[in-house]
C-alpha atoms as a PDB file:
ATOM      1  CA  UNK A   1     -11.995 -14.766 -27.442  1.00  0.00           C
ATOM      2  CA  UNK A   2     -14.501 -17.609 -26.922  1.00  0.00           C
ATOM      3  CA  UNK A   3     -12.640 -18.967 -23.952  1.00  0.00           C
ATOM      4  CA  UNK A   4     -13.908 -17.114 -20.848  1.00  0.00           C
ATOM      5  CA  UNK A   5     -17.499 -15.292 -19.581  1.00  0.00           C
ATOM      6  CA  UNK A   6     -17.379 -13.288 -16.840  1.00  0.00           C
ATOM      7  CA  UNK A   7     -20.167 -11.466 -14.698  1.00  0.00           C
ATOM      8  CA  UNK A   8     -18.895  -8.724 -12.623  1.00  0.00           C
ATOM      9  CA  UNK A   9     -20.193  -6.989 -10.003  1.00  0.00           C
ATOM     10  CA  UNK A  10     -18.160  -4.165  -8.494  1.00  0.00           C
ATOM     11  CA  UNK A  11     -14.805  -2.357  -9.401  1.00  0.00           C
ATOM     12  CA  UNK A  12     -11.044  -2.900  -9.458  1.00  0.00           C
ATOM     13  CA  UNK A  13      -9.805   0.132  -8.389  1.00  0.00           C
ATOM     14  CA  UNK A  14      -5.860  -0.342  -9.154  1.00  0.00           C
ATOM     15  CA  UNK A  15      -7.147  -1.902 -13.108  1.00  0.00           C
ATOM     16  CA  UNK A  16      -5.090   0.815 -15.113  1.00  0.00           C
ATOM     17  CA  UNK A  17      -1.881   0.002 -13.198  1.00  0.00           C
ATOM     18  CA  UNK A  18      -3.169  -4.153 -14.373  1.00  0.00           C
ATOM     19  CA  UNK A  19      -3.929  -3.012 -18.051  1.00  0.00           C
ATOM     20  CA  UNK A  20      -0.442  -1.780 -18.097  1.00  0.00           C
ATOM     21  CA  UNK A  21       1.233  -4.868 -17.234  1.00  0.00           C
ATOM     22  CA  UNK A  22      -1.033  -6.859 -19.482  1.00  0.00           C
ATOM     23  CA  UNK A  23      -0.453  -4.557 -22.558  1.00  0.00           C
ATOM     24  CA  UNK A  24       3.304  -5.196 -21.950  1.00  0.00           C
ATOM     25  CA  UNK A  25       2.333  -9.060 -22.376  1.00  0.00           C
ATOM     26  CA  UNK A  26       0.786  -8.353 -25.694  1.00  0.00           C
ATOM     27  CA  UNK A  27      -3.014  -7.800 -24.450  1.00  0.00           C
ATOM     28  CA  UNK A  28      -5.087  -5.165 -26.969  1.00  0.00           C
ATOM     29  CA  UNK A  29      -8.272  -3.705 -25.061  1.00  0.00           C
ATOM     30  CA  UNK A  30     -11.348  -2.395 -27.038  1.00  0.00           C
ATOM     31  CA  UNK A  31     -12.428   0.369 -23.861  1.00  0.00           C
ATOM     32  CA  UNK A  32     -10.699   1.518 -20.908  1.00  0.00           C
ATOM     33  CA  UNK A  33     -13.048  -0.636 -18.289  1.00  0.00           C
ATOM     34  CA  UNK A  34     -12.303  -2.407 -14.924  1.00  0.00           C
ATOM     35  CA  UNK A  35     -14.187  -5.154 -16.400  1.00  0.00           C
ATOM     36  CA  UNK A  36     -12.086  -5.844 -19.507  1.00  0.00           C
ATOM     37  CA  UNK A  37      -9.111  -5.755 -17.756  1.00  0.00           C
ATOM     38  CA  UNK A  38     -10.476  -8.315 -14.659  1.00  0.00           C
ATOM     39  CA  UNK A  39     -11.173 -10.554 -17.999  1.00  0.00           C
ATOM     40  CA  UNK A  40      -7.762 -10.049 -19.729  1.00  0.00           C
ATOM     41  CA  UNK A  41      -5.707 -10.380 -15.922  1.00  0.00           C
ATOM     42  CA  UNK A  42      -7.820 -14.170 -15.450  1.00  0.00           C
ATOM     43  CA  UNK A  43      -6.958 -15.098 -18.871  1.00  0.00           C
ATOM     44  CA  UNK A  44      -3.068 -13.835 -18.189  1.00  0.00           C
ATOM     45  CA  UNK A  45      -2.410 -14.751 -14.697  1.00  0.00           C
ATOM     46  CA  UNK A  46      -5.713 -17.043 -13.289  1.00  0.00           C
ATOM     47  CA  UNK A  47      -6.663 -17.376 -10.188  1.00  0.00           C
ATOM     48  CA  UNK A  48      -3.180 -15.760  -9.674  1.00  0.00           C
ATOM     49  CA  UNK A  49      -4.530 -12.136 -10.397  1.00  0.00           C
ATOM     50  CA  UNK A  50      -6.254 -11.971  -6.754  1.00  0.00           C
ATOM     51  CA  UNK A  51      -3.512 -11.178  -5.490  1.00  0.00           C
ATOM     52  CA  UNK A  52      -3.116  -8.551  -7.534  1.00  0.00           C
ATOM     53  CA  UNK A  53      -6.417  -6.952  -7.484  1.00  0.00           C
ATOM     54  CA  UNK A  54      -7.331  -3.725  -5.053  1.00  0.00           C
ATOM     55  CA  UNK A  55     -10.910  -3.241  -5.225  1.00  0.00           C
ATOM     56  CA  UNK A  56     -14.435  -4.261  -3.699  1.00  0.00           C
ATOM     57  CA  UNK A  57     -16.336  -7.200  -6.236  1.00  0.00           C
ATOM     58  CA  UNK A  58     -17.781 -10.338  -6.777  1.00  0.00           C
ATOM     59  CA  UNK A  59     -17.527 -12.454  -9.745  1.00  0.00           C
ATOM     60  CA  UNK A  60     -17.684 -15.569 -11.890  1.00  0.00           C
ATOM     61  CA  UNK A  61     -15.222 -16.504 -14.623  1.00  0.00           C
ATOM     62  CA  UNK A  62     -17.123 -19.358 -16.832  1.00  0.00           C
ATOM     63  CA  UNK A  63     -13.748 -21.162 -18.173  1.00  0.00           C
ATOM     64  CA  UNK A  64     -15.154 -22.842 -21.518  1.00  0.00           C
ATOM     65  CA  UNK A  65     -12.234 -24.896 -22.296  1.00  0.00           C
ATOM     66  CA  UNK A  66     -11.618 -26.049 -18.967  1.00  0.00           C
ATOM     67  CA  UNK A  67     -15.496 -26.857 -18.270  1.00  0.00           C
ATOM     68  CA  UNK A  68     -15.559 -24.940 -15.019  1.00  0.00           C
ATOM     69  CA  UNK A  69     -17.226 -21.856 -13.570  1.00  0.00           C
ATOM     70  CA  UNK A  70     -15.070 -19.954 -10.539  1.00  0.00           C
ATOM     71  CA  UNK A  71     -17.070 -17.769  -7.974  1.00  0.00           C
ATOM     72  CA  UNK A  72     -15.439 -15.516  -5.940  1.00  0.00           C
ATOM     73  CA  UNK A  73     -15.077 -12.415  -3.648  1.00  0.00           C
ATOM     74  CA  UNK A  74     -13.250 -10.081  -2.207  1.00  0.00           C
ATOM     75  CA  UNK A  75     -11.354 -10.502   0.875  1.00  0.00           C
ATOM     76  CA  UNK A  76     -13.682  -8.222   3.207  1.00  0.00           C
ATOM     77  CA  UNK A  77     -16.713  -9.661   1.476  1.00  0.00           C
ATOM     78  CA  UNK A  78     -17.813  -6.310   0.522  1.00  0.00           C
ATOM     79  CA  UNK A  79     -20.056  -7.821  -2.466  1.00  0.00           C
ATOM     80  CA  UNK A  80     -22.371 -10.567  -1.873  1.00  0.00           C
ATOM     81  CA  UNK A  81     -22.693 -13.417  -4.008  1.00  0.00           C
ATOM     82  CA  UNK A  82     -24.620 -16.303  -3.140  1.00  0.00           C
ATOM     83  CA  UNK A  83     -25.317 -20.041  -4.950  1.00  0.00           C
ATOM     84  CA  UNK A  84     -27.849 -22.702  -5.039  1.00  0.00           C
ATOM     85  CA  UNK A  85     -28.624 -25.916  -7.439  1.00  0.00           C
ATOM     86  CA  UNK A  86     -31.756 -27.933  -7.720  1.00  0.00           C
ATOM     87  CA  UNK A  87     -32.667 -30.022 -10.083  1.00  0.00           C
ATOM     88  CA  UNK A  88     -32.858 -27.830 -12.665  1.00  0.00           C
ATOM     89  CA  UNK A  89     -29.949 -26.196 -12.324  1.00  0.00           C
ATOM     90  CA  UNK A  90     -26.869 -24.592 -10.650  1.00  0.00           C
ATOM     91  CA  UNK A  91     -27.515 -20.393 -10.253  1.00  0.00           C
ATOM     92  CA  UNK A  92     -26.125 -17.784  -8.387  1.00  0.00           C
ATOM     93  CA  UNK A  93     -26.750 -14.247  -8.337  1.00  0.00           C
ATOM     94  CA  UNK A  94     -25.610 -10.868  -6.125  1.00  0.00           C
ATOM     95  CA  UNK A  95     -29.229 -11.214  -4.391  1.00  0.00           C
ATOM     96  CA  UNK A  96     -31.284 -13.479  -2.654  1.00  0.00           C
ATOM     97  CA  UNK A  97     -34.402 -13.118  -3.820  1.00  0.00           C
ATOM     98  CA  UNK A  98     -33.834 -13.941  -7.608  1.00  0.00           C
ATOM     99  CA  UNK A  99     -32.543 -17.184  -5.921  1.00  0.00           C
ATOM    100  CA  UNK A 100     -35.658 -17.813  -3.949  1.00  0.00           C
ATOM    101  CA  UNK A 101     -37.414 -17.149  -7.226  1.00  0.00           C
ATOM    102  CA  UNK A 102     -35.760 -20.099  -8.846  1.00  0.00           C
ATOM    103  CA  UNK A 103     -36.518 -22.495  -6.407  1.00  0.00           C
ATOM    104  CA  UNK A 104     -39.886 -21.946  -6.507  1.00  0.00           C
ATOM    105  CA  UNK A 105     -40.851 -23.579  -3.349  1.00  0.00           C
ATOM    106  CA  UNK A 106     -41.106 -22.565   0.316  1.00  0.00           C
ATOM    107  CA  UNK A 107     -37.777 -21.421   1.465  1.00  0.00           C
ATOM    108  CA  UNK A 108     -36.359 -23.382   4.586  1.00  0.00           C
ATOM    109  CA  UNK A 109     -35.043 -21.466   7.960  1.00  0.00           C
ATOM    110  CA  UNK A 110     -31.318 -22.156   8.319  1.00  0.00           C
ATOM    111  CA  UNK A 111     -31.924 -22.981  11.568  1.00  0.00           C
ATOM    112  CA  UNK A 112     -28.151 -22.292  13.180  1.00  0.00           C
ATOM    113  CA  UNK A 113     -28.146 -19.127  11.118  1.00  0.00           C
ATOM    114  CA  UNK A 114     -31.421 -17.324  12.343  1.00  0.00           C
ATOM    115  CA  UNK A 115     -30.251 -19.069  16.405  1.00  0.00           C
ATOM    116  CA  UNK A 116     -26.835 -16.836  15.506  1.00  0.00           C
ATOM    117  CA  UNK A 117     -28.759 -13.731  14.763  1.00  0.00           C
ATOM    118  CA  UNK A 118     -31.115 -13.663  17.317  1.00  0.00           C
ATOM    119  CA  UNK A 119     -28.398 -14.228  19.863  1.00  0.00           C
ATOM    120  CA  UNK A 120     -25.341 -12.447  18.766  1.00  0.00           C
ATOM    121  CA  UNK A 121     -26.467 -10.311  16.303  1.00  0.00           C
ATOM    122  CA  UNK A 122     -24.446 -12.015  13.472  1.00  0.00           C
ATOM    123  CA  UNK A 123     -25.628 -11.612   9.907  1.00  0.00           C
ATOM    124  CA  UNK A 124     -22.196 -12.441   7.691  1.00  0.00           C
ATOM    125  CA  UNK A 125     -20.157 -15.228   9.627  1.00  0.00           C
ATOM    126  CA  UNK A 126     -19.753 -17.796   7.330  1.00  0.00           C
ATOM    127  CA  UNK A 127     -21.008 -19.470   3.918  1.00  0.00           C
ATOM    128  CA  UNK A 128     -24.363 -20.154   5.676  1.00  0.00           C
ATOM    129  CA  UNK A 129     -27.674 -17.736   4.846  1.00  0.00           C
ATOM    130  CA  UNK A 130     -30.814 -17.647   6.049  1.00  0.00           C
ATOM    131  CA  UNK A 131     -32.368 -20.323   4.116  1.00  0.00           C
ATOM    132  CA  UNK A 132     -30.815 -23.825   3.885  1.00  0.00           C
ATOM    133  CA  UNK A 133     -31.049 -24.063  -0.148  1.00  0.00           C
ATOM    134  CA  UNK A 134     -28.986 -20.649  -0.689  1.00  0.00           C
ATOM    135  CA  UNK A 135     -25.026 -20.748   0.344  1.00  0.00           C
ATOM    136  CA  UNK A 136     -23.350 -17.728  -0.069  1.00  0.00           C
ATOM    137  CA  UNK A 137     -19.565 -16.799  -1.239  1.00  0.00           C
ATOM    138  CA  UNK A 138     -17.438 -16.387   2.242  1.00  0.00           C
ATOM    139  CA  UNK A 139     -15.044 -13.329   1.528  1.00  0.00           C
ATOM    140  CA  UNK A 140     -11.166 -13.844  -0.204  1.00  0.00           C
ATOM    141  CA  UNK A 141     -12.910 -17.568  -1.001  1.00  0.00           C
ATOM    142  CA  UNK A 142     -12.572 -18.829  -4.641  1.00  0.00           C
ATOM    143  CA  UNK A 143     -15.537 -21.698  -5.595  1.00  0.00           C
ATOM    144  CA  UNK A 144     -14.188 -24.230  -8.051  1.00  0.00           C
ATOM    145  CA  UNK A 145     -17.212 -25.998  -9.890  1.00  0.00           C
ATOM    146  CA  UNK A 146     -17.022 -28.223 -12.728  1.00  0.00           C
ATOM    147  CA  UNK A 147     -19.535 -27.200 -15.351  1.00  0.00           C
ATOM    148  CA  UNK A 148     -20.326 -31.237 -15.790  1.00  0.00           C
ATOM    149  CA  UNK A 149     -20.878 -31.918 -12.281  1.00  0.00           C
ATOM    150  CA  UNK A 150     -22.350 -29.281 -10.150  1.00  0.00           C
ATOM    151  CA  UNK A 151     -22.103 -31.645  -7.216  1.00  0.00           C
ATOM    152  CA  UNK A 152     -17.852 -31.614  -7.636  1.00  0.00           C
ATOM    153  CA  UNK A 153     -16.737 -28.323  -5.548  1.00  0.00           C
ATOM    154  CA  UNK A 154     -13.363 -27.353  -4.743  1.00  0.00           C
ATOM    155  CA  UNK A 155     -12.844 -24.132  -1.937  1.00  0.00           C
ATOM    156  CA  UNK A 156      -9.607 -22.150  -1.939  1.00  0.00           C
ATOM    157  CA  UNK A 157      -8.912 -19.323  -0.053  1.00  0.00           C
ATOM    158  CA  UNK A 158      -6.796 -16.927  -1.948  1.00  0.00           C
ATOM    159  CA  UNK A 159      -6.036 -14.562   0.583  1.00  0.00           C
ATOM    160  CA  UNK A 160      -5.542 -14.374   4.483  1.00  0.00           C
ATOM    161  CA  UNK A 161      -3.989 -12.073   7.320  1.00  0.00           C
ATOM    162  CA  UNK A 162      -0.500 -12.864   8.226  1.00  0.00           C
ATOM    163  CA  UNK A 163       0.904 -10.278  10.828  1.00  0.00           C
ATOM    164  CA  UNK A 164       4.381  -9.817  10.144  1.00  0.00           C
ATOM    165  CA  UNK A 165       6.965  -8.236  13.104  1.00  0.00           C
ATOM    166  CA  UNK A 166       8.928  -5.615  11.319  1.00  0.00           C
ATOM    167  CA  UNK A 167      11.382  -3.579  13.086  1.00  0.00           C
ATOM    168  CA  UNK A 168      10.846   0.038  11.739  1.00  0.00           C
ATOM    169  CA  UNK A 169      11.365   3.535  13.208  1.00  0.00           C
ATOM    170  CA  UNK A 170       8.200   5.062  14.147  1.00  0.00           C
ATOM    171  CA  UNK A 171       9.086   7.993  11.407  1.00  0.00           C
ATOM    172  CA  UNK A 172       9.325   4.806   8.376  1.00  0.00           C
ATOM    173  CA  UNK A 173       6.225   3.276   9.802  1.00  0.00           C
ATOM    174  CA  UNK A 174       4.236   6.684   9.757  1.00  0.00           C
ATOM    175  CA  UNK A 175       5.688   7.180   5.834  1.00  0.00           C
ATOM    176  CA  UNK A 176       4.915   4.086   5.076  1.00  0.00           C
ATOM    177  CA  UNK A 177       1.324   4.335   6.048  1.00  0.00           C
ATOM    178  CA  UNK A 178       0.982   7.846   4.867  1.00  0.00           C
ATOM    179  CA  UNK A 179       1.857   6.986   1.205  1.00  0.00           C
ATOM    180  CA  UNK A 180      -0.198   3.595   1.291  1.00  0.00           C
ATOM    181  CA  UNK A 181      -2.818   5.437   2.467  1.00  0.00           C
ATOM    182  CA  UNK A 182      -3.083   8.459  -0.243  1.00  0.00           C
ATOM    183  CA  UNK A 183      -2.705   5.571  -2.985  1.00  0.00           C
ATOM    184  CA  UNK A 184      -5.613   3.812  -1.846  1.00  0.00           C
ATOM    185  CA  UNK A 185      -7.502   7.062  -2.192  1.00  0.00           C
ATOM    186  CA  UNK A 186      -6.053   8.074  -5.611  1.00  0.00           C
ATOM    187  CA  UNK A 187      -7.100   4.863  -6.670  1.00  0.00           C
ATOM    188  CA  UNK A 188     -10.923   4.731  -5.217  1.00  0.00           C
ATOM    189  CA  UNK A 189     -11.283   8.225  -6.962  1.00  0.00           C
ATOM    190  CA  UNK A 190     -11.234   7.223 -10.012  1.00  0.00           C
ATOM    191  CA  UNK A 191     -14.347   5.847  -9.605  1.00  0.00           C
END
């Protein structure tokens, strides 16, 4: 429709139940894609729709009216996404190395990054990478930029862990699981 672009990278695995609600709401799809629908849900809903989504990805959303591009991931972080800007440019990409390419200089040791590795083993603990010029999405993180000013960033988290005490019998609690668990697997096979 002109308004949005979006680059996907992975799937959405509970999209059909999504299309459905968004075909009550008036929507028309062309194909029967996760992709389609992601773009139709953020048109629909916003940054509201990660709630909604069940699935592994990484993505931007270009918003053309608004002048801003939105880069996020999924709450485990399964997908990778990573950023950098120069003065050339703002990029970002699903891989290092295309990054690297852009920059076309040396690349820089993040020092604290490399320090964590060696000693702890750690490879995905924050936004940092291994080089200081290349930042990368943090898991159930959404990256506001403004398409005027790459230097204006906003950082929202749009999901987080909140135990909740529930007093259930072991037998509801067992059921409950049971049938959360098969639909998670229905859903992953229709992939």
């Amino acid at each position: 429709n002109g308004k949005f672009l979006l680059s996907f990278n992975g799937e959405i695995y509970n999209y059909l139940e999504l299309k459905k609600k968004l075909i009550n709401l008036g929507f028309k799809f062309n194909g029967n894609s996760d992709t389609e629908v992601l773009l139709c849900a953020w048109q629909a809903w916003g940054e509201k729709v990660l709630s909604l989504l069940s699935g592994m990805f990484s993505f931007s959303i270009v918003d053309l009216i608004n002048r801003k591009i939105y880069l996020v991931r999924d709450i485990f972080g399964i997908k990778p996404l990573y950023w950098t800007k120069n003065v050339n440019g703002f990029f970002f990409s699903s891989e290092i190395k295309p990054l690297l390419e852009i920059n076309n200089c040396k690349p820089k040791a993040e020092l604290s990054t490399t320090l964590q590795y060696l000693k702890y083993g750690y490879t995905d603990r924050n936004k940092s990478t291994f080089f200081s010029d290349i930042h990368k999405i943090e898991p159930a993180k959404i990256y506001e930029f403004s398409l005027d000013n790459f230097d204006k960033l906003n950082v929202y988290t749009y999901w987080d862990l909140k135990p909740q005490k529930k007093c259930v019998s072991f037998k509801t609690a067992s059921k409950q699981l049971k049938d959360i668990f098969l639909t998670s697997v229905k859903q992953h096979l229709r992939s």
